[in-house]
PDB file of N, CA and C in Angstrom:
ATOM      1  N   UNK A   1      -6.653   4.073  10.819  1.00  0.00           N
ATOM      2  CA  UNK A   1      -6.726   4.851   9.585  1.00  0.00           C
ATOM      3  C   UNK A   1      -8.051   4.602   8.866  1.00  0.00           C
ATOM      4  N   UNK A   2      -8.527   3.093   8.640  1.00  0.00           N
ATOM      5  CA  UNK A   2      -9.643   2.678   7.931  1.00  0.00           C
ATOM      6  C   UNK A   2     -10.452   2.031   8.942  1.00  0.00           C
ATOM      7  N   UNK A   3     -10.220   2.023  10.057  1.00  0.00           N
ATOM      8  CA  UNK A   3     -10.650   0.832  10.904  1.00  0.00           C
ATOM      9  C   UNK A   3     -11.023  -0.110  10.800  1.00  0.00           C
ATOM     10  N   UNK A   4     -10.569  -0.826  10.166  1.00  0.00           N
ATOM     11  CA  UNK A   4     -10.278  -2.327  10.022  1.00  0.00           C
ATOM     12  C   UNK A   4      -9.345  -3.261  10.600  1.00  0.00           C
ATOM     13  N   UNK A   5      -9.798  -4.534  11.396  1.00  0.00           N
ATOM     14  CA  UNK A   5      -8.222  -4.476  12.034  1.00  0.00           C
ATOM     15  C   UNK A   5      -7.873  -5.547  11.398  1.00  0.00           C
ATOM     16  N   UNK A   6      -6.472  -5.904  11.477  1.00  0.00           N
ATOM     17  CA  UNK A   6      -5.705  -6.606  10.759  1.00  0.00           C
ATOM     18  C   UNK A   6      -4.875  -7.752  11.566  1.00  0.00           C
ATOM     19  N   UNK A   7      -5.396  -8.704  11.486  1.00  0.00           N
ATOM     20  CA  UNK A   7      -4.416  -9.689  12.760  1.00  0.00           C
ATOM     21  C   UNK A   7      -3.190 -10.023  12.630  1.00  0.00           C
ATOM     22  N   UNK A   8      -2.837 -10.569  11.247  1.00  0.00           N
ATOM     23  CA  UNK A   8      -1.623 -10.312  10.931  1.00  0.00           C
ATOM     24  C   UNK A   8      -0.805  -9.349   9.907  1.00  0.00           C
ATOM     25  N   UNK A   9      -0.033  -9.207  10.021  1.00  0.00           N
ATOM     26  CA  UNK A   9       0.974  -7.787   8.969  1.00  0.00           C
ATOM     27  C   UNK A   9       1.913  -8.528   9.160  1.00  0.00           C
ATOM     28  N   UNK A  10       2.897  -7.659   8.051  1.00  0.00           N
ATOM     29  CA  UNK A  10       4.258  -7.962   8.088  1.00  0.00           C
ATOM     30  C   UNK A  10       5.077  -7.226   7.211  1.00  0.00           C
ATOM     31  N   UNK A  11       6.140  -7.173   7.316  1.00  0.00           N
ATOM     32  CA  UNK A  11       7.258  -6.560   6.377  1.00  0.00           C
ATOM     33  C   UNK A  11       8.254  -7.274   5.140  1.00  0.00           C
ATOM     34  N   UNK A  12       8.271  -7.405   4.606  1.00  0.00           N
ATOM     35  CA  UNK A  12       9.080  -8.343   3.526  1.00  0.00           C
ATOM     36  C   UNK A  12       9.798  -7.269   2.390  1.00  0.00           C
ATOM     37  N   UNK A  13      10.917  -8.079   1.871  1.00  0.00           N
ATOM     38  CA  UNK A  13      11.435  -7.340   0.681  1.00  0.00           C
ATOM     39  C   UNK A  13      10.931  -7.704  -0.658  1.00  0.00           C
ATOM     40  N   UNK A  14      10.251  -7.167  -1.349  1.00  0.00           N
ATOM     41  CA  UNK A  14       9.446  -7.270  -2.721  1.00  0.00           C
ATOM     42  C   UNK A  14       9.912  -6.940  -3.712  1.00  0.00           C
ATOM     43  N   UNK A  15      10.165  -7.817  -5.051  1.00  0.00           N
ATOM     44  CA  UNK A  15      10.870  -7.353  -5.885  1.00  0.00           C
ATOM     45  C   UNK A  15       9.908  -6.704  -7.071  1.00  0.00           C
ATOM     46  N   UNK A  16       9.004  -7.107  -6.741  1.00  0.00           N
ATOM     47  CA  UNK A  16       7.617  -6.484  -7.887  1.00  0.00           C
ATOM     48  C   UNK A  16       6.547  -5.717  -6.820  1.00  0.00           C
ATOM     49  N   UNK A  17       6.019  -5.107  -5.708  1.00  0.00           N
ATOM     50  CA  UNK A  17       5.033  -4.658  -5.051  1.00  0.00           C
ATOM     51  C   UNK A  17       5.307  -3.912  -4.100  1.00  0.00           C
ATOM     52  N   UNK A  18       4.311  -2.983  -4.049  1.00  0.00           N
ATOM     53  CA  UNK A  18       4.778  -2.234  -2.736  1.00  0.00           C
ATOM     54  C   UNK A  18       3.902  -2.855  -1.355  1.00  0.00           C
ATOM     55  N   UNK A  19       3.453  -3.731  -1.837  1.00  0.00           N
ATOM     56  CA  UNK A  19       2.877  -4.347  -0.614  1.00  0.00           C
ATOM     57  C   UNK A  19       1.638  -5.491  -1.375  1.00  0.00           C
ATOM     58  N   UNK A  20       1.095  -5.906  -0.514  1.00  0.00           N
ATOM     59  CA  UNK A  20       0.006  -7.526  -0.633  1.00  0.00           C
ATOM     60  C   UNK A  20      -1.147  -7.573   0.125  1.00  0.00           C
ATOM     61  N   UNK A  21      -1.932  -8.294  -0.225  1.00  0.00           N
ATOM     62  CA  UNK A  21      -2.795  -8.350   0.918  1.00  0.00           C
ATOM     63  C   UNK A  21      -3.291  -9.667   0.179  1.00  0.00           C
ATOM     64  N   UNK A  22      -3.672 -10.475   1.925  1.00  0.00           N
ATOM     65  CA  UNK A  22      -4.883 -11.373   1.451  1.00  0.00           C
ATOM     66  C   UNK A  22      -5.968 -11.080   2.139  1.00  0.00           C
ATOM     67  N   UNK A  23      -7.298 -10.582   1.246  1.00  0.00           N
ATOM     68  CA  UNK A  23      -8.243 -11.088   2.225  1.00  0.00           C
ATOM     69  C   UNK A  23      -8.863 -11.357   2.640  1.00  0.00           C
ATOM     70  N   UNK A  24      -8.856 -12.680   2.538  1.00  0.00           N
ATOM     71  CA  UNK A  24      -9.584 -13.582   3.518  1.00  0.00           C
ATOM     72  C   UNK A  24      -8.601 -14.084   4.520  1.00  0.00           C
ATOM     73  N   UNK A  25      -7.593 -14.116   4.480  1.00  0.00           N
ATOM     74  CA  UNK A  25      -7.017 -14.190   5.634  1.00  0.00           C
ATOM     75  C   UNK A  25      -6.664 -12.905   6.185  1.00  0.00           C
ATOM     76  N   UNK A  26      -6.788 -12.129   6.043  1.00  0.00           N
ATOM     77  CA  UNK A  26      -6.576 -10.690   6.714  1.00  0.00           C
ATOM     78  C   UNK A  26      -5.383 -10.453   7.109  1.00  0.00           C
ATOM     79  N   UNK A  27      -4.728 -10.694   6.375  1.00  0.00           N
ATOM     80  CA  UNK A  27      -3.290 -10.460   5.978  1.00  0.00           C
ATOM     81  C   UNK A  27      -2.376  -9.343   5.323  1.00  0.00           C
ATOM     82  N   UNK A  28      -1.725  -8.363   5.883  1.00  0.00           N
ATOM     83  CA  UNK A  28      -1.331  -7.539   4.775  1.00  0.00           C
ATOM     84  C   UNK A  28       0.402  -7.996   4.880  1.00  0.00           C
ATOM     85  N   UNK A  29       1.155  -6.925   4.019  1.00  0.00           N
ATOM     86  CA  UNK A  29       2.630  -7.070   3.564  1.00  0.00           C
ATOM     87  C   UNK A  29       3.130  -6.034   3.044  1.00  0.00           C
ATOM     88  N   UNK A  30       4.150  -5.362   3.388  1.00  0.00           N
ATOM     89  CA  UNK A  30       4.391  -4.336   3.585  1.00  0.00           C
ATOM     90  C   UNK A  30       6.222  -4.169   3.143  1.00  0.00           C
ATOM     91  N   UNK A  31       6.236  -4.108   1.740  1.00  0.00           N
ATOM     92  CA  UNK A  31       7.183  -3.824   1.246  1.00  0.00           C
ATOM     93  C   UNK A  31       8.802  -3.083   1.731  1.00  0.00           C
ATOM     94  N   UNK A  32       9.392  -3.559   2.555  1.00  0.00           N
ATOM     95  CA  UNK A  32      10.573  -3.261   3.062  1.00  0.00           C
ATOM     96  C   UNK A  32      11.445  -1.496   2.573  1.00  0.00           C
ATOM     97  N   UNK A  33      11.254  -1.922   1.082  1.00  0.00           N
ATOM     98  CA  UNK A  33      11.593  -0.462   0.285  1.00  0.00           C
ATOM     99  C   UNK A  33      10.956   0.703   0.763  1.00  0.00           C
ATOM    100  N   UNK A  34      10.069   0.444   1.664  1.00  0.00           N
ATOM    101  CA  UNK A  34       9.120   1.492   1.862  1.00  0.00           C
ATOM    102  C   UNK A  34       9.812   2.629   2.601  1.00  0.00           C
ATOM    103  N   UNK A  35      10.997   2.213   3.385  1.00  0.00           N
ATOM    104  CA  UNK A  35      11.629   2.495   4.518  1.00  0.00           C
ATOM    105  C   UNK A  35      12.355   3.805   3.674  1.00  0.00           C
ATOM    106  N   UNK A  36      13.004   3.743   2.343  1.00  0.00           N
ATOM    107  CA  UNK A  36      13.240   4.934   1.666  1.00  0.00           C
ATOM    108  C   UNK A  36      12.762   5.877   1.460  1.00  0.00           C
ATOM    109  N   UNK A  37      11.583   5.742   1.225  1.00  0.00           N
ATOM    110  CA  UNK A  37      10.126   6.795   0.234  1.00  0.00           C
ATOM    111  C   UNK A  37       9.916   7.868   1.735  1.00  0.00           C
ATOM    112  N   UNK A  38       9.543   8.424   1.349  1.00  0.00           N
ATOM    113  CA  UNK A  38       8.354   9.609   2.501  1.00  0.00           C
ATOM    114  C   UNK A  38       7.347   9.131   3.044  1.00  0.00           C
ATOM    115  N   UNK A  39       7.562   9.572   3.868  1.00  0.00           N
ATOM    116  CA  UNK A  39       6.353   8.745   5.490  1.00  0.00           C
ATOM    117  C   UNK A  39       5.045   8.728   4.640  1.00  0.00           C
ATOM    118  N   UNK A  40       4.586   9.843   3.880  1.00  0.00           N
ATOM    119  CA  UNK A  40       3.181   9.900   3.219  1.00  0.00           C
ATOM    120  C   UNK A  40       3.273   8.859   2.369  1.00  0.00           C
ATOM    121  N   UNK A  41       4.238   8.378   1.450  1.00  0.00           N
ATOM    122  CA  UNK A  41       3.924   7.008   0.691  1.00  0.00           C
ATOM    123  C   UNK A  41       3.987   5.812   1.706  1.00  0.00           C
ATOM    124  N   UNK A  42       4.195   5.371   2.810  1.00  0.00           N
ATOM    125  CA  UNK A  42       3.861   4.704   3.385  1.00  0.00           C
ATOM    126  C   UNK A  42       2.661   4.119   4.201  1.00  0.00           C
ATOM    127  N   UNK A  43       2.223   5.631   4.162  1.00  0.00           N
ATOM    128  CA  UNK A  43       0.657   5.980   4.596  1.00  0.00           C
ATOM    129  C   UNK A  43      -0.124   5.791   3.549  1.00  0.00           C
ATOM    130  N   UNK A  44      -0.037   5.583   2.337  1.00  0.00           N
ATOM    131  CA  UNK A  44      -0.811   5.450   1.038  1.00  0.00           C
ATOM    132  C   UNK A  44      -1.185   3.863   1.268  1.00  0.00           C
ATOM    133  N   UNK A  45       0.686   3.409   0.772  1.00  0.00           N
ATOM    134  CA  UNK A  45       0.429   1.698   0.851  1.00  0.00           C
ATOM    135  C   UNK A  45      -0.496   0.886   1.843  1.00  0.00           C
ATOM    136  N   UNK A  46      -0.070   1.373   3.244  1.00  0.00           N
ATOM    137  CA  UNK A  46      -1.365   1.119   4.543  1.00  0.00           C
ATOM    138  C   UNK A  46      -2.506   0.864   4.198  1.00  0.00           C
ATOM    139  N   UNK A  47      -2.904   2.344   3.750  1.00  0.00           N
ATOM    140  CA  UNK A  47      -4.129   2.812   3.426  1.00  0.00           C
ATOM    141  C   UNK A  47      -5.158   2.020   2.250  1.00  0.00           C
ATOM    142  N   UNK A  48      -4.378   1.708   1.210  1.00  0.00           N
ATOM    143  CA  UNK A  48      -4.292   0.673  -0.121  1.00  0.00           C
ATOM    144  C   UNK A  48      -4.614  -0.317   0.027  1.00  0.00           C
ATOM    145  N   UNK A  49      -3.774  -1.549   1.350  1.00  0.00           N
ATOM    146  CA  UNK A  49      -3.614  -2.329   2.023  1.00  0.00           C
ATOM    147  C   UNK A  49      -5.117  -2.443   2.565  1.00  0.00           C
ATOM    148  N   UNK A  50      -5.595  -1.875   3.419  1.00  0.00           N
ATOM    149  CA  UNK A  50      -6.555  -2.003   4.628  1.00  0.00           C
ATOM    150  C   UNK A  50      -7.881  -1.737   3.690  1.00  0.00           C
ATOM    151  N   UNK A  51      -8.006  -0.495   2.883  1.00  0.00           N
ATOM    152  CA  UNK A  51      -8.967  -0.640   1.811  1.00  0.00           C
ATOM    153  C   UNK A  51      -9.560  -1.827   1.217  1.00  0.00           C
ATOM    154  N   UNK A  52      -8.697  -2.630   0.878  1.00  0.00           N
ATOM    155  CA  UNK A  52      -8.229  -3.933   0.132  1.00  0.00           C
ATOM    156  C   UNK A  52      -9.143  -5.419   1.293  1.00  0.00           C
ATOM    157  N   UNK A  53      -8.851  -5.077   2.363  1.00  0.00           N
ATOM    158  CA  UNK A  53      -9.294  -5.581   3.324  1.00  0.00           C
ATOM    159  C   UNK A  53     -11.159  -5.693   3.208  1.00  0.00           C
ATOM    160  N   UNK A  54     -11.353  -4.456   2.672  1.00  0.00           N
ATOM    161  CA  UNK A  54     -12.846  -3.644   2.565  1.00  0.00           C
ATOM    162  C   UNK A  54     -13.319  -4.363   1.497  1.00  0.00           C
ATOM    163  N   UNK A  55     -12.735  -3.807   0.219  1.00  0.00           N
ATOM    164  CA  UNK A  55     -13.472  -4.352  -1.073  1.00  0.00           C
ATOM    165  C   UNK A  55     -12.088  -5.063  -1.817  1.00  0.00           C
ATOM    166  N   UNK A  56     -11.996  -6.022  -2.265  1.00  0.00           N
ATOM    167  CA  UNK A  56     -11.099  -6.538  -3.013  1.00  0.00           C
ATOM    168  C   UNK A  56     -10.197  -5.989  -4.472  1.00  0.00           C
ATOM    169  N   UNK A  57     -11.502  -5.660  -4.666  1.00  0.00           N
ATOM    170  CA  UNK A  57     -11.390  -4.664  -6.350  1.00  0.00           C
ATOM    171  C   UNK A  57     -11.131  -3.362  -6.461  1.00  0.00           C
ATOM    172  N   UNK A  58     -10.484  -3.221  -7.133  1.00  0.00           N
ATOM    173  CA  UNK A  58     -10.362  -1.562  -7.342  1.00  0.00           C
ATOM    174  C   UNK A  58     -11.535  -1.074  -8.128  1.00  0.00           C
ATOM    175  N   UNK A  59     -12.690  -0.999  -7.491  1.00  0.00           N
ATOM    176  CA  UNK A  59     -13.960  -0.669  -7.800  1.00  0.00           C
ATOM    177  C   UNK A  59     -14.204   1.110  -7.285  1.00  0.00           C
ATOM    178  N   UNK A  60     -15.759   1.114  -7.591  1.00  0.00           N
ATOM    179  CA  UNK A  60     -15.729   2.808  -7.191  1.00  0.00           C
ATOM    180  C   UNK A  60     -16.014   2.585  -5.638  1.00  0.00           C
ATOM    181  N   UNK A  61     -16.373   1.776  -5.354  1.00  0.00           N
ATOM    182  CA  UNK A  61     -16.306   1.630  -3.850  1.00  0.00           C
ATOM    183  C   UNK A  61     -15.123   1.739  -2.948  1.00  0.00           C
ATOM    184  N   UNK A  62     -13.725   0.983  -3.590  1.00  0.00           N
ATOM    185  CA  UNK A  62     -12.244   1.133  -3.257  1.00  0.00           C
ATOM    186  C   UNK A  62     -12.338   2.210  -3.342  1.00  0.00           C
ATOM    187  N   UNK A  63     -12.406   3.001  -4.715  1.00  0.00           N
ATOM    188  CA  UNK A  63     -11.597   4.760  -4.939  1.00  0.00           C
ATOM    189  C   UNK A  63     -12.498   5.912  -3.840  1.00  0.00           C
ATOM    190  N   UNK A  64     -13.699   5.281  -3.153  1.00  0.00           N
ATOM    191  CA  UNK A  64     -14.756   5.623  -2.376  1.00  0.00           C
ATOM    192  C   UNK A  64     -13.517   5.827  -0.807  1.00  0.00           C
ATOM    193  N   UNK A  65     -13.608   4.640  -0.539  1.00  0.00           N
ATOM    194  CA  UNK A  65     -12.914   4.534   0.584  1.00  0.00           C
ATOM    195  C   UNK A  65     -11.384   4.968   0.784  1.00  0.00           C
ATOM    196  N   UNK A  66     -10.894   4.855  -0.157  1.00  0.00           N
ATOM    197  CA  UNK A  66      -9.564   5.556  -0.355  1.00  0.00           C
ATOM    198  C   UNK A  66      -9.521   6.837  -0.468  1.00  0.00           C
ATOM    199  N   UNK A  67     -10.363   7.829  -0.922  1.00  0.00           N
ATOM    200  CA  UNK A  67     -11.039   9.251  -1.077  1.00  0.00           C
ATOM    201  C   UNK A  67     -11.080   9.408   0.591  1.00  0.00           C
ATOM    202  N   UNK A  68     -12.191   8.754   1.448  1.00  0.00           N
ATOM    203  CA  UNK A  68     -12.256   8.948   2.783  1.00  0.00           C
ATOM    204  C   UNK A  68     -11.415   9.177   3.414  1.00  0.00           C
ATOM    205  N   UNK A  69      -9.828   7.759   3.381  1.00  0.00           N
ATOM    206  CA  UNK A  69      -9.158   7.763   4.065  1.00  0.00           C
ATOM    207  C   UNK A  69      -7.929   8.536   4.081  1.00  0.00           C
ATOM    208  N   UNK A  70      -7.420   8.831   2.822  1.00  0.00           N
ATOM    209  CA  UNK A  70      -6.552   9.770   2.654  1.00  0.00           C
ATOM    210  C   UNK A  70      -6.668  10.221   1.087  1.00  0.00           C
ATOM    211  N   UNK A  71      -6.948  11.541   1.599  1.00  0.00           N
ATOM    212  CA  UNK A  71      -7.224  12.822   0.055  1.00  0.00           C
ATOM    213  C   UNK A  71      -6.358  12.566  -0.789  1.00  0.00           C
ATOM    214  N   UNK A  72      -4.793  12.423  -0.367  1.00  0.00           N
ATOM    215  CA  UNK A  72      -4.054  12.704  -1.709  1.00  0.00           C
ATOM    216  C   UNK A  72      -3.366  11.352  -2.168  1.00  0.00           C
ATOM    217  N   UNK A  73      -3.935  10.384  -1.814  1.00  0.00           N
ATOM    218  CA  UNK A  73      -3.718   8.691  -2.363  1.00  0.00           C
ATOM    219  C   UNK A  73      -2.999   9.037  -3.674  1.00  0.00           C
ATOM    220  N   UNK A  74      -4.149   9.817  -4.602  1.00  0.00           N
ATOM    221  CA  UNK A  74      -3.728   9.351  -5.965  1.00  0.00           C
ATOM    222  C   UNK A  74      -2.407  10.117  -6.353  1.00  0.00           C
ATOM    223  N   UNK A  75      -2.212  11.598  -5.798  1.00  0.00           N
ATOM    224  CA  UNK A  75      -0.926  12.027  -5.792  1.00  0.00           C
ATOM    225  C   UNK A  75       0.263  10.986  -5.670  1.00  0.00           C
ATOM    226  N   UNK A  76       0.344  10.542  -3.891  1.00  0.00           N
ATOM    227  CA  UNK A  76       1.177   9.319  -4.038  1.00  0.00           C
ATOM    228  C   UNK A  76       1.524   8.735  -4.411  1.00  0.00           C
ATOM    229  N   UNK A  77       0.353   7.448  -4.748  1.00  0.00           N
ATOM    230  CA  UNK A  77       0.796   6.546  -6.139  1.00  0.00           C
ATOM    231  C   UNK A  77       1.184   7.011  -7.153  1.00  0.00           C
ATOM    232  N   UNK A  78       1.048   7.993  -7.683  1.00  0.00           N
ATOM    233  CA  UNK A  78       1.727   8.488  -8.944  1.00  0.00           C
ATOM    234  C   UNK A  78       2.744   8.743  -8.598  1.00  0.00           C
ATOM    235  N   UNK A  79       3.224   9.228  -7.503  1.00  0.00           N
ATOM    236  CA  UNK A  79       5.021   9.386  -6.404  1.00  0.00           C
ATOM    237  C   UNK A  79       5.506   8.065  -6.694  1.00  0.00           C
ATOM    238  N   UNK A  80       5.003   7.178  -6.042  1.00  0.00           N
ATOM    239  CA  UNK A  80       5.427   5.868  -5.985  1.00  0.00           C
ATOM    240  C   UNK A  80       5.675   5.361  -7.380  1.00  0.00           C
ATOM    241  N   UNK A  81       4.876   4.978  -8.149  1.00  0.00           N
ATOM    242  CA  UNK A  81       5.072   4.446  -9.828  1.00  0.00           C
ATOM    243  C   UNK A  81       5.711   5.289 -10.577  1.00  0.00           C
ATOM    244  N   UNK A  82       6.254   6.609 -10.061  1.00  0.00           N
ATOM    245  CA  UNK A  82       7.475   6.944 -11.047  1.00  0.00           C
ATOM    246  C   UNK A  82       8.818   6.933 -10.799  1.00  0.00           C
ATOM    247  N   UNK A  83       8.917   6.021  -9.588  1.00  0.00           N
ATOM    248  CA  UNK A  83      10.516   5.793  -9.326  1.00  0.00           C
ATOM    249  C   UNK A  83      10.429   3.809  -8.916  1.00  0.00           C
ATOM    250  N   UNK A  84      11.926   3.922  -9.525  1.00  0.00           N
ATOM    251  CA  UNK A  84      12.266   2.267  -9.530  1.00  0.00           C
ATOM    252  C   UNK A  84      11.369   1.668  -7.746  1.00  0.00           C
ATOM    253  N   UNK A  85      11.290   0.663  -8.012  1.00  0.00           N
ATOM    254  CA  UNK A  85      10.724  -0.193  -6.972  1.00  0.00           C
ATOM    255  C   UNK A  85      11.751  -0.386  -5.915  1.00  0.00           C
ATOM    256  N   UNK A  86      12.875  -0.617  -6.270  1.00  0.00           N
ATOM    257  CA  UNK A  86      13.533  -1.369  -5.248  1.00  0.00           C
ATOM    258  C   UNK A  86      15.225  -0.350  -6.099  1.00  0.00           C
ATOM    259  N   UNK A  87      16.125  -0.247  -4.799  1.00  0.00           N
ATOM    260  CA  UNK A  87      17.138   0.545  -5.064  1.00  0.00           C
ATOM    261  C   UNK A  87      18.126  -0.637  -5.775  1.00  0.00           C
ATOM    262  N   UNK A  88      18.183  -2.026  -6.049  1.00  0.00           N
ATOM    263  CA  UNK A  88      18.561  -3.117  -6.378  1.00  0.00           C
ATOM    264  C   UNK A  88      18.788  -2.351  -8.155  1.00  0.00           C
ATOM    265  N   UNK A  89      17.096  -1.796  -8.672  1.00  0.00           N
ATOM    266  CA  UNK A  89      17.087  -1.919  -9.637  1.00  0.00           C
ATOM    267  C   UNK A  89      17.981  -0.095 -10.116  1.00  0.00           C
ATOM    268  N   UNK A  90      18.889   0.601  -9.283  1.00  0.00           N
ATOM    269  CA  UNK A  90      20.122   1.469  -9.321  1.00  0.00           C
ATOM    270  C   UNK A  90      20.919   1.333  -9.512  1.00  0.00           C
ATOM    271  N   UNK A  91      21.115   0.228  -9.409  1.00  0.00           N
ATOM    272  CA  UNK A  91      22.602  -0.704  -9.055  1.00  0.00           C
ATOM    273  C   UNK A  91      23.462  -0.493  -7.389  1.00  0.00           C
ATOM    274  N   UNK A  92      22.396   0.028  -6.610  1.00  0.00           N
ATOM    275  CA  UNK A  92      23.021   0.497  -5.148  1.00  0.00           C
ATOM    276  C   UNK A  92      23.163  -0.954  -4.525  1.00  0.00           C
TER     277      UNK A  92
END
């Protein structure tokens, strides 16, 4: 997607994030909830993720590379931040 590669990933259940990254260890994390949302918000978080990998900051360089990698990022996230995080917080 960004070509960056990533040695380790993983999946976890997050009660605050839709995902993590470290990196300097080149690490991402990948929010379990994700499995609900639409394939395209999953492709955002990735995308977010691996960016993150690039520049740390949400600088114009991030919103640079995130522009590249997928056009409608900011649509998404605005998908994503207007519904609860986790179906926990439904009472499901």
């Amino acid at each position: 997607m960004i070509g960056v590669p990533v040695p380790t990933w993983g999946i976890n259940k997050m009660k605050t994030k839709w995902g993590a990254c470290n990196s300097q260890a080149q690490r991402i994390w990948i929010n379990l909830e994700l499995i609900t949302k639409p394939l395209p918000c999953l492709e955002y978080i990735v995308a977010h993720k691996l960016a993150h990998l690039i520049e740390r900051n949400h600088s114009g360089r991030f919103v640079s590379i995130m522009d590249q990698a997928l056009s409608t990022w900011r649509l998404l996230r605005d998908e994503l931040n207007a519904e609860p995080l986790s179906h926990e917080e439904l009472g499901a």
